[in-house]
Protein backbone atom coordinates (compact mmCIF):
# COMPACT_ATOMS: atom_id res chain seq x y z
CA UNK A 1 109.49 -83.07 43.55
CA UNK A 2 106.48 -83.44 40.93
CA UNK A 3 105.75 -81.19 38.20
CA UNK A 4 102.84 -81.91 35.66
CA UNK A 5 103.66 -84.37 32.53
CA UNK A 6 102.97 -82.60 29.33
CA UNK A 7 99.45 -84.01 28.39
CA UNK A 8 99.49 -86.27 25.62
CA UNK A 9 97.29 -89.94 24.81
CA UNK A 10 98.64 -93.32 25.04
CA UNK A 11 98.27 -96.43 26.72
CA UNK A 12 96.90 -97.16 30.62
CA UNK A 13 99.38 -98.63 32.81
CA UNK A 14 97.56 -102.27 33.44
CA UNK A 15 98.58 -104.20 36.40
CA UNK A 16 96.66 -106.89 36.75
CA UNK A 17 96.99 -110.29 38.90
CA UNK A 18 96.67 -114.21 38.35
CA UNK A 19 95.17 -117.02 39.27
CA UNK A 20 96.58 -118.03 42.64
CA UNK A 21 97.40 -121.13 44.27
CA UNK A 22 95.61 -123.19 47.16
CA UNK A 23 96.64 -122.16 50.48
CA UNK A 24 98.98 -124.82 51.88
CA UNK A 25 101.88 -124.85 54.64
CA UNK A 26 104.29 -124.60 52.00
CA UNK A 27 103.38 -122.54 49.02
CA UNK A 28 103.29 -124.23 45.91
CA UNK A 29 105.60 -122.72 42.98
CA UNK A 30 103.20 -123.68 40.04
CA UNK A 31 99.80 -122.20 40.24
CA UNK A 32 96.29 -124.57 40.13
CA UNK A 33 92.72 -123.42 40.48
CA UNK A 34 91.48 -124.08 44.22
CA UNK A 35 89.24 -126.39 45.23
CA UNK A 36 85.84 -125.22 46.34
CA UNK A 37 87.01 -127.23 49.91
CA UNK A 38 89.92 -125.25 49.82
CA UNK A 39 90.19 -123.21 52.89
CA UNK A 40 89.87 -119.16 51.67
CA UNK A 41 87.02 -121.10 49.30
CA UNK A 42 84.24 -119.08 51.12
CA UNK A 43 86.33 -115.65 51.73
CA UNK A 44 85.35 -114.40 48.44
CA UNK A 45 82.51 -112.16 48.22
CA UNK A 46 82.46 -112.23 44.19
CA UNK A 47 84.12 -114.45 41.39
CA UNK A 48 83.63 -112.27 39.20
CA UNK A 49 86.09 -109.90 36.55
CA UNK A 50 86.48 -106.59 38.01
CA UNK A 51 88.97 -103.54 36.31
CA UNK A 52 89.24 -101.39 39.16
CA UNK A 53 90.03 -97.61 37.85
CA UNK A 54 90.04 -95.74 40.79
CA UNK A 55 89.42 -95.70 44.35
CA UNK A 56 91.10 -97.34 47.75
CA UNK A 57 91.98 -100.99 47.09
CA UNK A 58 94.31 -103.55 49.30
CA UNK A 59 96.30 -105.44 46.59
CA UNK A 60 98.16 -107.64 49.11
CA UNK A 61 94.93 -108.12 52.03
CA UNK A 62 96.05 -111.17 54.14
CA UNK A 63 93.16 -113.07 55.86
CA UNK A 64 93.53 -116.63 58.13
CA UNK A 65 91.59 -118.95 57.42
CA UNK A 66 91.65 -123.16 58.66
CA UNK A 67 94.47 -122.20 59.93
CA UNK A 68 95.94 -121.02 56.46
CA UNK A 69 96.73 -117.99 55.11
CA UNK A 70 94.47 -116.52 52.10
CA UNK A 71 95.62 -113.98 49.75
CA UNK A 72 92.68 -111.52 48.40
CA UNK A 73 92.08 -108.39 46.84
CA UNK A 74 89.89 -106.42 49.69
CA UNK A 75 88.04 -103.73 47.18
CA UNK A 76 86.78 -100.38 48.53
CA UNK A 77 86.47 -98.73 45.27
CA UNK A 78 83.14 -98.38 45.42
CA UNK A 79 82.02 -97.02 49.07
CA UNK A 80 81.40 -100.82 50.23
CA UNK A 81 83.99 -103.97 50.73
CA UNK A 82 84.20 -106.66 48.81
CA UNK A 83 87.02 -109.45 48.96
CA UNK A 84 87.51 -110.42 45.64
CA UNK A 85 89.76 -113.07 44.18
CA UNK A 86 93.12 -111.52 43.11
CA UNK A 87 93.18 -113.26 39.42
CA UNK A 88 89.52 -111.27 38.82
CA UNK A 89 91.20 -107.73 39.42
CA UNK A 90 92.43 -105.54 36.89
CA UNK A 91 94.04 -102.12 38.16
CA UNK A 92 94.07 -100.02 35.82
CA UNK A 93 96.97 -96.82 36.06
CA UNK A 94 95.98 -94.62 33.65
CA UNK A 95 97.52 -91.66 31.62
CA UNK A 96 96.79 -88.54 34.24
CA UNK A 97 98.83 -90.57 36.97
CA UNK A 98 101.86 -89.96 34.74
CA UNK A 99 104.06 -87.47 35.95
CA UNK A 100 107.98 -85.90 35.51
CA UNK A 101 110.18 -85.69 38.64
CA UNK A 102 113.19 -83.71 39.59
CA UNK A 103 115.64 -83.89 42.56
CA UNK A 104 116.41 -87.26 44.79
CA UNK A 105 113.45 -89.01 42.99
CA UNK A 106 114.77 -88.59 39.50
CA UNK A 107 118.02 -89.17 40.56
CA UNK A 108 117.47 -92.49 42.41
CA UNK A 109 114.75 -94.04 40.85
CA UNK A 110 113.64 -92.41 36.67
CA UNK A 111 112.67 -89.05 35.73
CA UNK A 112 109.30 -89.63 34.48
CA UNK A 113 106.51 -92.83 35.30
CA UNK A 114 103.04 -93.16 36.47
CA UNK A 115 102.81 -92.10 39.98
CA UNK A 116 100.37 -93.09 42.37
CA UNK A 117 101.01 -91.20 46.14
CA UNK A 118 101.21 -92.93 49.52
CA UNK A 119 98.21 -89.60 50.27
CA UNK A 120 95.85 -90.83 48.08
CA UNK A 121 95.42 -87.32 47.13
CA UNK A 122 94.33 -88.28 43.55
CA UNK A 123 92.03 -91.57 44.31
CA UNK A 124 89.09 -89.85 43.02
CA UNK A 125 90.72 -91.07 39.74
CA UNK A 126 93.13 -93.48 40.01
CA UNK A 127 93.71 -96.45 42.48
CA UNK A 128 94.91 -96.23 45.67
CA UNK A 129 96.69 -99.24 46.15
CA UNK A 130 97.99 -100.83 49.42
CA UNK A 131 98.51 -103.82 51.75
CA UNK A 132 96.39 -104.94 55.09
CA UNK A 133 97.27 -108.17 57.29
CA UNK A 134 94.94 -106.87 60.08
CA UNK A 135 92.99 -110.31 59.57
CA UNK A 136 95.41 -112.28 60.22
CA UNK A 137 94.50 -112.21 63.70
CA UNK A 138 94.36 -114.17 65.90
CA UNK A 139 95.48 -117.02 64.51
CA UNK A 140 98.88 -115.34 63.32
CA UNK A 141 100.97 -111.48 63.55
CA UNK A 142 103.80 -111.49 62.19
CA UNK A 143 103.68 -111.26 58.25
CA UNK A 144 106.11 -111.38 55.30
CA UNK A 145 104.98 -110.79 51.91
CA UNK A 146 107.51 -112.08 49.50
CA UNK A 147 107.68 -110.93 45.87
CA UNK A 148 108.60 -113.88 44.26
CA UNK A 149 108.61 -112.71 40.57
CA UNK A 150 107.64 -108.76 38.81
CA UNK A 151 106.65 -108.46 35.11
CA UNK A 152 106.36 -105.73 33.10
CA UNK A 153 107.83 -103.48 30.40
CA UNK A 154 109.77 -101.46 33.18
CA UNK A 155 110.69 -101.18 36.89
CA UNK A 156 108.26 -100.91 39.66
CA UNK A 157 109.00 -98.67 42.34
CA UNK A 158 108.00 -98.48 45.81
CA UNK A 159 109.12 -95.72 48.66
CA UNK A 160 107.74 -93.39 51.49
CA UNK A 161 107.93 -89.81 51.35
CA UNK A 162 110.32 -89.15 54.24
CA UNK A 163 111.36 -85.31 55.21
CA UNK A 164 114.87 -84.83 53.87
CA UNK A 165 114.33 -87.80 50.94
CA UNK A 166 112.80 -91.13 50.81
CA UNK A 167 112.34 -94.07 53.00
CA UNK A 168 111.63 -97.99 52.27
CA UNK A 169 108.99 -100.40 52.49
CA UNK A 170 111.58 -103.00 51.80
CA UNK A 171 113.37 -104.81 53.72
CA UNK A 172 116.60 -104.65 51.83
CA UNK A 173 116.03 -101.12 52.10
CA UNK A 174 116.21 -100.67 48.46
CA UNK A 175 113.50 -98.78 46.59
CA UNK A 176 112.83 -101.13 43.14
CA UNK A 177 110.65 -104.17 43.71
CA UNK A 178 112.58 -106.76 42.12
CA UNK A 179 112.53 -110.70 42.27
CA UNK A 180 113.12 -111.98 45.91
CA UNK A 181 112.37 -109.02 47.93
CA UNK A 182 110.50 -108.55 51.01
CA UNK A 183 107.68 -106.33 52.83
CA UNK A 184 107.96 -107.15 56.45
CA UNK A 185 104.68 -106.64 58.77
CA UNK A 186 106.02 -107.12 62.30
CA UNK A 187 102.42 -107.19 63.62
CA UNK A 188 99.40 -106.62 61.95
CA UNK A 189 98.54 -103.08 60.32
CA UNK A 190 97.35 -101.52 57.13
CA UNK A 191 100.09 -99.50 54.47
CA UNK A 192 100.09 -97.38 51.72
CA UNK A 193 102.96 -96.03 49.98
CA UNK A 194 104.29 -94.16 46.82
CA UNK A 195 103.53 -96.34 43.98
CA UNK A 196 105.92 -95.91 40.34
CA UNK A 197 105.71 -97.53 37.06
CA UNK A 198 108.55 -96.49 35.18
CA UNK A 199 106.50 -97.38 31.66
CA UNK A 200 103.39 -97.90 29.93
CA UNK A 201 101.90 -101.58 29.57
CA UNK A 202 100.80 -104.50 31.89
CA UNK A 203 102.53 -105.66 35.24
CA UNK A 204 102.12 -108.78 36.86
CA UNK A 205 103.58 -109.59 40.62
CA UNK A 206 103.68 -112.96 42.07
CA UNK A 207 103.14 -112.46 46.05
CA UNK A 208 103.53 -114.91 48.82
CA UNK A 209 102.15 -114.06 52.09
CA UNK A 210 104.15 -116.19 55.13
CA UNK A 211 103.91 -116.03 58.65
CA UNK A 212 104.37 -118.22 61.93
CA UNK A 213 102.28 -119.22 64.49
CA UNK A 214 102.98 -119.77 67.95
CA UNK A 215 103.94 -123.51 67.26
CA UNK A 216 106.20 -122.22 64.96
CA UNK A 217 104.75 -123.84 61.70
CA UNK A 218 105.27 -121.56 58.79
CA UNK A 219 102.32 -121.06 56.49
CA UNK A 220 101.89 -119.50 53.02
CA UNK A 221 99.63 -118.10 50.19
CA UNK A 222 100.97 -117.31 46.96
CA UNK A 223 99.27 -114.61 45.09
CA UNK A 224 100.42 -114.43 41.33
C-alpha cells in the first residue's frame, strides 16, 4: 500500500551506468573501451551524455549482433528510439518518486524509498525503467541477465504487484537485487516491474546479458 511522502527537498536518486566491455563469448570481468570493429560498434544511434528524467526507457535492451550479444540502453523518453550506449545514460529518480509504504511491502522490503511502478502511471515525470531481449532474435531466445555487482548507499528492490502480495522477477525468488542474482527471459519479451531505492544517492549495476545458441556456445555482454 502507498501513501504520499511528506514533501520535503533533498537529493535525486542517480542511477547511472558505466562504460561496458566488448562483446566476447566469455564476458570479460575488467571493463575496456570497445573497439570501433567491435561488433555492437554500429548499434549505437548516439555517443553522446544523456540524463534521462523521465519517460519509458529499457535499461537492460539486449540486441545480437556478429553473432554476439550487445548490451544498450534503448531510449524512448522522448517520443522516438534511440539506442544509446549504457555508460552515456544517467537516470535520474528524483524526489516526487519517494514514497512511505505500509503492509507486506514495508514489512518485507523498507518502509519508505523512491518508488517507481511496474504501471508507469507516473512516467510523465520520472523514468520508466525496464528490460527488452526481443532483438535477440533470431540468432538467440533464451536470455539471462546476471547482476554481477549493485552499488549504492542502500538496497535496490525489484517485485511485481501480484493480487494477495508480491511476486519476483528473480530467479531466486527473492525480492532485493543483490550480487549474483538472476533475471531469466525464457524467450524473448519486454518487462517492467516495481522499481525501489531504499535511499538517496547514486547506484551503479554491473549486468551481463548470456544466452545460448543452438550450437550451444554461450555468449555474453557485460553492462557495468
Amino acid at each position: 500500500d502507498l501513501h504520499s511522502f511528506p514533501t520535503r527537498r533533498s537529493s535525486d536518486l542517480v542511477l547511472r551506468t558505466e562504460p561496458s566491455a566488448a562483446p566476447t563469448a566469455e564476458p570479460s570481468a575488467t571493463p575496456t573501451a570497445a573497439p570501433s570493429s567491435a561488433p555492437g560498434s554500429g548499434v549505437f544511434d548516439t555517443h553522446e551524455p544523456y540524463r534521462l528524467t523521465r519517460g519509458h526507457v529499457d535499461l537492460f535492451n539486449v540486441v545480437a549482433r556478429d553473432g554476439s550479444l550487445v548490451m544498450t540502453v534503448k531510449d524512448e523518453s522522448t517520443g522516438r528510439t534511440l539506442i544509446r550506449q549504457p555508460e552515456d545514460v544517467t537516470v535520474v529518480v528524483g524526489e516526487s518518486t519517494r514514497r512511505e509504504f505500509s503492509g507486506r511491502v514495508a514489512s518485507a522490503l523498507v518502509a519508505s524509498g523512491y518508488f517507481l511502478p511496474e504501471s508507469g502511471a507516473n512516467q510523465q515525470e520520472a523514468p520508466y525503467p525496464g528490460w527488452d531481449t526481443y532483438s535477440v532474435e533470431p540468432e538467440f531466445s533464451a536470455v539471462d541477465l546476471e547482476v554481477v555487482d549493485v552499488t549504492g548507499p542502500g538496497r535496490v528492490f525489484l517485485f511485481t504487484s501480484a493480487r494477495g502480495g508480491m511476486g519476483s522477477q528473480l530467479v531466486s525468488g527473492g525480492y532485493e537485487l543483490n550480487d549474483g542474482e538472476v533475471i531469466r527471459m525464457n524467450e524473448p519479451g519486454h518487462v517492467h516491474t516495481n522499481w525501489l531505492f531504499e535511499s538517496p544517492g547514486t547506484y551503479t549495476m554491473t549486468v551481463r546479458a548470456i544466452s545460448t545458441r543452438s550450437e550451444e556456445r554461450r555468449v555474453g555482454k557485460e553492462c557495468r
